[in-house]
C-alpha atoms as a PDB file:
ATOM      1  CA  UNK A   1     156.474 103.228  55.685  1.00  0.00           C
ATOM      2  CA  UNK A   2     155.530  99.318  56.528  1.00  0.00           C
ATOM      3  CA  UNK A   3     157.716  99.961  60.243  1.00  0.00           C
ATOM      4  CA  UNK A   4     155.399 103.194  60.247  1.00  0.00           C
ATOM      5  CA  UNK A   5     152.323 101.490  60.100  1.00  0.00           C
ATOM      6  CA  UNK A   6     153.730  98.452  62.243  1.00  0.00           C
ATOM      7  CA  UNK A   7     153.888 101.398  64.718  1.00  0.00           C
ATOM      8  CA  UNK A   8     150.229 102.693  63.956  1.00  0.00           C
ATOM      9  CA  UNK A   9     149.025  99.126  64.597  1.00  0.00           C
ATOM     10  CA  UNK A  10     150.389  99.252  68.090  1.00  0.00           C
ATOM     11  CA  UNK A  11     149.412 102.289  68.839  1.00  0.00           C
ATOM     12  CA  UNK A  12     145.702 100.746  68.151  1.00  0.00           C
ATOM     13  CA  UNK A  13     146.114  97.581  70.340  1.00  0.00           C
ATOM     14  CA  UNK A  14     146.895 100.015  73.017  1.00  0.00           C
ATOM     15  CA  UNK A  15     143.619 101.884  72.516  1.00  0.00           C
ATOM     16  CA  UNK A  16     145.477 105.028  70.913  1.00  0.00           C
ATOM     17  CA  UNK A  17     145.043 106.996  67.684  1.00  0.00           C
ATOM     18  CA  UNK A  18     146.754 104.731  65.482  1.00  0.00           C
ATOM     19  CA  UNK A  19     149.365 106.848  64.522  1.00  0.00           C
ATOM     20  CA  UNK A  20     153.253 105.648  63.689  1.00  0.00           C
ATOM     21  CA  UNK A  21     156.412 107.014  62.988  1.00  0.00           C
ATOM     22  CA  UNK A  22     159.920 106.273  61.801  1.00  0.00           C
ATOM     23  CA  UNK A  23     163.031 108.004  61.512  1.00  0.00           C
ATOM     24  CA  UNK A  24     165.877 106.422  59.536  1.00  0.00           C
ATOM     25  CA  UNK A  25     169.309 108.102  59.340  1.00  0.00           C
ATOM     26  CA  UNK A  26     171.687 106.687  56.631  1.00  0.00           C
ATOM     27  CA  UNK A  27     169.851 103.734  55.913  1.00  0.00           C
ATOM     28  CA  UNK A  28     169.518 102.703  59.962  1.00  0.00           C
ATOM     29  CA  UNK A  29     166.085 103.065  62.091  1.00  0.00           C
ATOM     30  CA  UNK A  30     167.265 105.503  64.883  1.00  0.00           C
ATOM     31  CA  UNK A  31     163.428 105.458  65.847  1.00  0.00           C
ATOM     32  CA  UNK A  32     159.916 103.777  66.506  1.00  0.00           C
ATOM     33  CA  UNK A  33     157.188 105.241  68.267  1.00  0.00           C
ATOM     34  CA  UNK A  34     153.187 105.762  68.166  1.00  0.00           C
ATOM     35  CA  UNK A  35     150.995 108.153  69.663  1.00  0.00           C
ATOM     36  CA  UNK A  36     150.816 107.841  73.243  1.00  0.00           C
ATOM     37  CA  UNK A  37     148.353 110.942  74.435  1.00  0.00           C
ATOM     38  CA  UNK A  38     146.226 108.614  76.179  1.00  0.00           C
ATOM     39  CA  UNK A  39     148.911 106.592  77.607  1.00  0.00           C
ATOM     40  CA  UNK A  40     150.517 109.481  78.881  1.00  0.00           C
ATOM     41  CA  UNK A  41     147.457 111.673  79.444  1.00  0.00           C
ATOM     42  CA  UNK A  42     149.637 114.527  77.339  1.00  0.00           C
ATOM     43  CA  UNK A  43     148.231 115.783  74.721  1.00  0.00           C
ATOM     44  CA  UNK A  44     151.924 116.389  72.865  1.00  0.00           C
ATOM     45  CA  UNK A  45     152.726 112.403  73.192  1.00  0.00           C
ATOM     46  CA  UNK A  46     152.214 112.174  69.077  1.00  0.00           C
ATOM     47  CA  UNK A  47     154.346 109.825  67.246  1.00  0.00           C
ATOM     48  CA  UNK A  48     156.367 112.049  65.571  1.00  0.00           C
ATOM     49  CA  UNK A  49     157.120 114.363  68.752  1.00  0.00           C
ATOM     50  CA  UNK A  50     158.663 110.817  70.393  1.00  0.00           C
ATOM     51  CA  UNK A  51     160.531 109.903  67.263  1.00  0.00           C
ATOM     52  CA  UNK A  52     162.026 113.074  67.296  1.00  0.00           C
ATOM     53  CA  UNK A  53     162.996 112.703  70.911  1.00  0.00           C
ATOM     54  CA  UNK A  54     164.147 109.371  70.565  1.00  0.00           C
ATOM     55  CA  UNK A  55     166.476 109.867  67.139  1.00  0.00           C
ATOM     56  CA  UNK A  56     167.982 113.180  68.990  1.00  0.00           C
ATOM     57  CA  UNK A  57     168.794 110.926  72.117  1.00  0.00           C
ATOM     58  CA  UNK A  58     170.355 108.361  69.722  1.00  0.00           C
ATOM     59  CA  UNK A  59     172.123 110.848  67.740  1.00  0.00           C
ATOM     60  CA  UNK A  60     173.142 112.916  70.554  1.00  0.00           C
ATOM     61  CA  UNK A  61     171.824 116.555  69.118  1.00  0.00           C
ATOM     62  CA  UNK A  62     169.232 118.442  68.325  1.00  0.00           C
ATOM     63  CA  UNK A  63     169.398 118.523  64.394  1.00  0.00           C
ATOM     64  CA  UNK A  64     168.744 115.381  62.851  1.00  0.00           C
ATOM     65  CA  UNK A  65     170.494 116.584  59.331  1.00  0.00           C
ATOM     66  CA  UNK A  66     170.621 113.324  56.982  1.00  0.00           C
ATOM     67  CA  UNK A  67     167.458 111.775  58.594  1.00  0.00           C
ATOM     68  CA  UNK A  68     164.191 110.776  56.830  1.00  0.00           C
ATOM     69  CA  UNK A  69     160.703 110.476  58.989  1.00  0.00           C
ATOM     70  CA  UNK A  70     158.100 108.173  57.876  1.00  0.00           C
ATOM     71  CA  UNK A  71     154.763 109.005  59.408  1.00  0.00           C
ATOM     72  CA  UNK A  72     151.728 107.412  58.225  1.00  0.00           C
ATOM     73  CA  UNK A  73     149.555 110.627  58.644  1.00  0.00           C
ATOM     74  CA  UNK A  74     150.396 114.349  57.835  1.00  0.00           C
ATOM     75  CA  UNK A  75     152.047 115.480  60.484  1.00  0.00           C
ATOM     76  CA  UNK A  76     149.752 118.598  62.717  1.00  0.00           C
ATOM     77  CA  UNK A  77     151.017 122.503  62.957  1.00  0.00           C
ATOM     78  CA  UNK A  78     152.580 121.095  66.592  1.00  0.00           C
ATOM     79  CA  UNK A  79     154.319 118.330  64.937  1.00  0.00           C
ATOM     80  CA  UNK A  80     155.451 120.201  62.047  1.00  0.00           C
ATOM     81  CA  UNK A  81     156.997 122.889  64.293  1.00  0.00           C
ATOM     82  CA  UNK A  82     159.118 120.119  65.723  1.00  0.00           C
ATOM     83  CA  UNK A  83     160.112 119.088  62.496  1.00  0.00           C
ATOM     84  CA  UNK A  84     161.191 121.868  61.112  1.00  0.00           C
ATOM     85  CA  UNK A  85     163.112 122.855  64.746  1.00  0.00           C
ATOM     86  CA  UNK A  86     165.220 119.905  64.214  1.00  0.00           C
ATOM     87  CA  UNK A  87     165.637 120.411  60.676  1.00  0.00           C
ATOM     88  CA  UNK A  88     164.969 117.345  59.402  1.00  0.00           C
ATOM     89  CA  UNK A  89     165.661 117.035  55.330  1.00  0.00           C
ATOM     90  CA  UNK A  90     162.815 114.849  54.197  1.00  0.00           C
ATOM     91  CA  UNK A  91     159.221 113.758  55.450  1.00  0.00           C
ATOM     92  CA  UNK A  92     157.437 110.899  54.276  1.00  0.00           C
ATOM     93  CA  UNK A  93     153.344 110.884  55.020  1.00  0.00           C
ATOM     94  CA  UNK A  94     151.249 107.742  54.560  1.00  0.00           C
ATOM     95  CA  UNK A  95     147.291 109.979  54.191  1.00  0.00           C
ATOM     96  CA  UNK A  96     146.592 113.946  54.453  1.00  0.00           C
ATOM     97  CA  UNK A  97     144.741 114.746  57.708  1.00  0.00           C
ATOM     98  CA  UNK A  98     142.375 117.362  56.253  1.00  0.00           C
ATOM     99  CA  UNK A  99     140.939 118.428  59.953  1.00  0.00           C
ATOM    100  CA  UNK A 100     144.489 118.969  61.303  1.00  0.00           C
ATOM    101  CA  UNK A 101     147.195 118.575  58.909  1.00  0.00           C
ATOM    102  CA  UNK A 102     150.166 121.544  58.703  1.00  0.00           C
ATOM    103  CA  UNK A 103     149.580 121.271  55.130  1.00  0.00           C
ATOM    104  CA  UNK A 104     146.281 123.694  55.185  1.00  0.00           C
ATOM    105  CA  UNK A 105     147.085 125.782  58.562  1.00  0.00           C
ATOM    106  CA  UNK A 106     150.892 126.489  58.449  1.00  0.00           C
ATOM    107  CA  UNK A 107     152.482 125.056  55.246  1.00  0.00           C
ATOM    108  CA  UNK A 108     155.790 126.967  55.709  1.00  0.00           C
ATOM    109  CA  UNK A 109     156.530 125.119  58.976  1.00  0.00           C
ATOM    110  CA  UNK A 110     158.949 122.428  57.853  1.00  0.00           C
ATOM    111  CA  UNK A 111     162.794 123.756  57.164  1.00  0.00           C
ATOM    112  CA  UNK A 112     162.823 125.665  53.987  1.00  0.00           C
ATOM    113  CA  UNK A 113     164.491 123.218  52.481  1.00  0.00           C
ATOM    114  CA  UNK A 114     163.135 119.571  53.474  1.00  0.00           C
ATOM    115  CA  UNK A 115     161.350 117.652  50.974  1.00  0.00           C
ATOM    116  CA  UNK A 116     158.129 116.555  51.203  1.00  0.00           C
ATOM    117  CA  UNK A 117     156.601 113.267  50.284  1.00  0.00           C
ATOM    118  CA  UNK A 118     152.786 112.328  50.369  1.00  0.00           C
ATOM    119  CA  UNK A 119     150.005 109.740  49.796  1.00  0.00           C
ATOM    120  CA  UNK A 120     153.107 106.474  50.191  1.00  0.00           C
ATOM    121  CA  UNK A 121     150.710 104.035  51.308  1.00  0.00           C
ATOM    122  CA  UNK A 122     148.005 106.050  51.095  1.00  0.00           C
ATOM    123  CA  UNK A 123     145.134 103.491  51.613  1.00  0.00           C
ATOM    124  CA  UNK A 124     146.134 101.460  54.037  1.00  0.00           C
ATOM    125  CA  UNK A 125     147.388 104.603  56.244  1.00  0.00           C
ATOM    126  CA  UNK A 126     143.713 106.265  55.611  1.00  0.00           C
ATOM    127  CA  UNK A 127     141.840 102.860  56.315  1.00  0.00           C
ATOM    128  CA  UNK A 128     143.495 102.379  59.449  1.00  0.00           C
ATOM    129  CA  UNK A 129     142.821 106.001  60.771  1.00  0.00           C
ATOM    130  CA  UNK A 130     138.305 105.864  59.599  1.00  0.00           C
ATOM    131  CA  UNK A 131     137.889 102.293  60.792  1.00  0.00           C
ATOM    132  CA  UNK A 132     139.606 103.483  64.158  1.00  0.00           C
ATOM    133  CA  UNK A 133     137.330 106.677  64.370  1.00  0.00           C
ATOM    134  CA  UNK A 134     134.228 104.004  62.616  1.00  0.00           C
ATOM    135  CA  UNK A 135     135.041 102.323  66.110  1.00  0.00           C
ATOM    136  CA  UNK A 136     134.781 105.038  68.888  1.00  0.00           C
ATOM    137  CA  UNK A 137     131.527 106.331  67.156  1.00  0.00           C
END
């Protein structure tokens, strides 16, 4: 979760949501990324939809069976749709995102079988996320 949020912090010193995520298959980081919706002026950019892209281009396939993401916020209904496309077996969240989070709207998106693992570095994901939104208010 520290690469996660390593992630999140750049996302924030490039004026994004700051939003990370890691994927790690069999103990090696297949992928880094951060939001980039304002970077890319697409509003699908999120962290975990590049990770995704990025550990399917490293693994060459769609599935990424024995891979773990790390995401320092609860991943949206968009994101978990992704997530659960390309099976992954476990997901790792730093803070629930009340507003947005799959948890609330669509809490059957994930595989059936992936594992689910909240609140790992809870504060520090959370603090990040209101002192950015503090910010732009």
């Amino acid at each position: 979760m520290q690469l996660a949020l390593a992630e999140a912090r750049k996302a924030l010193a490039e004026g994004e949501i700051p939003i990370g995520a890691v994927i790690v298959c069999r103990d090696r980081v297949i992928a880094r990324a951060h939001n980039l919706t304002e970077t890319l002026c697409d509003p699908t950019a999120h962290a975990e939809m590049q990770a995704i892209t990025m550990a399917a281009n490293e693994l060459g396939g769609k599935y990424l069976l024995d891979c773990t993401l790390y995401v320092t916020v609860e991943p949206c209904v968009m994101c978990a749709g992704a997530i659960g496309w390309a099976q992954l077996p476990q997901v790792v969240y730093g803070c629930r995102d009340e507003k947005r989070g799959f948890i609330s709207f669509a809490p059957k998106a994930l595989h059936p079988k992936a594992v689910l693992t909240g609140n790992v570095l809870e504060d520090e994901c959370r603090q990040m996320m209101q002192d950015f939104f503090r910010q732009k208010r």
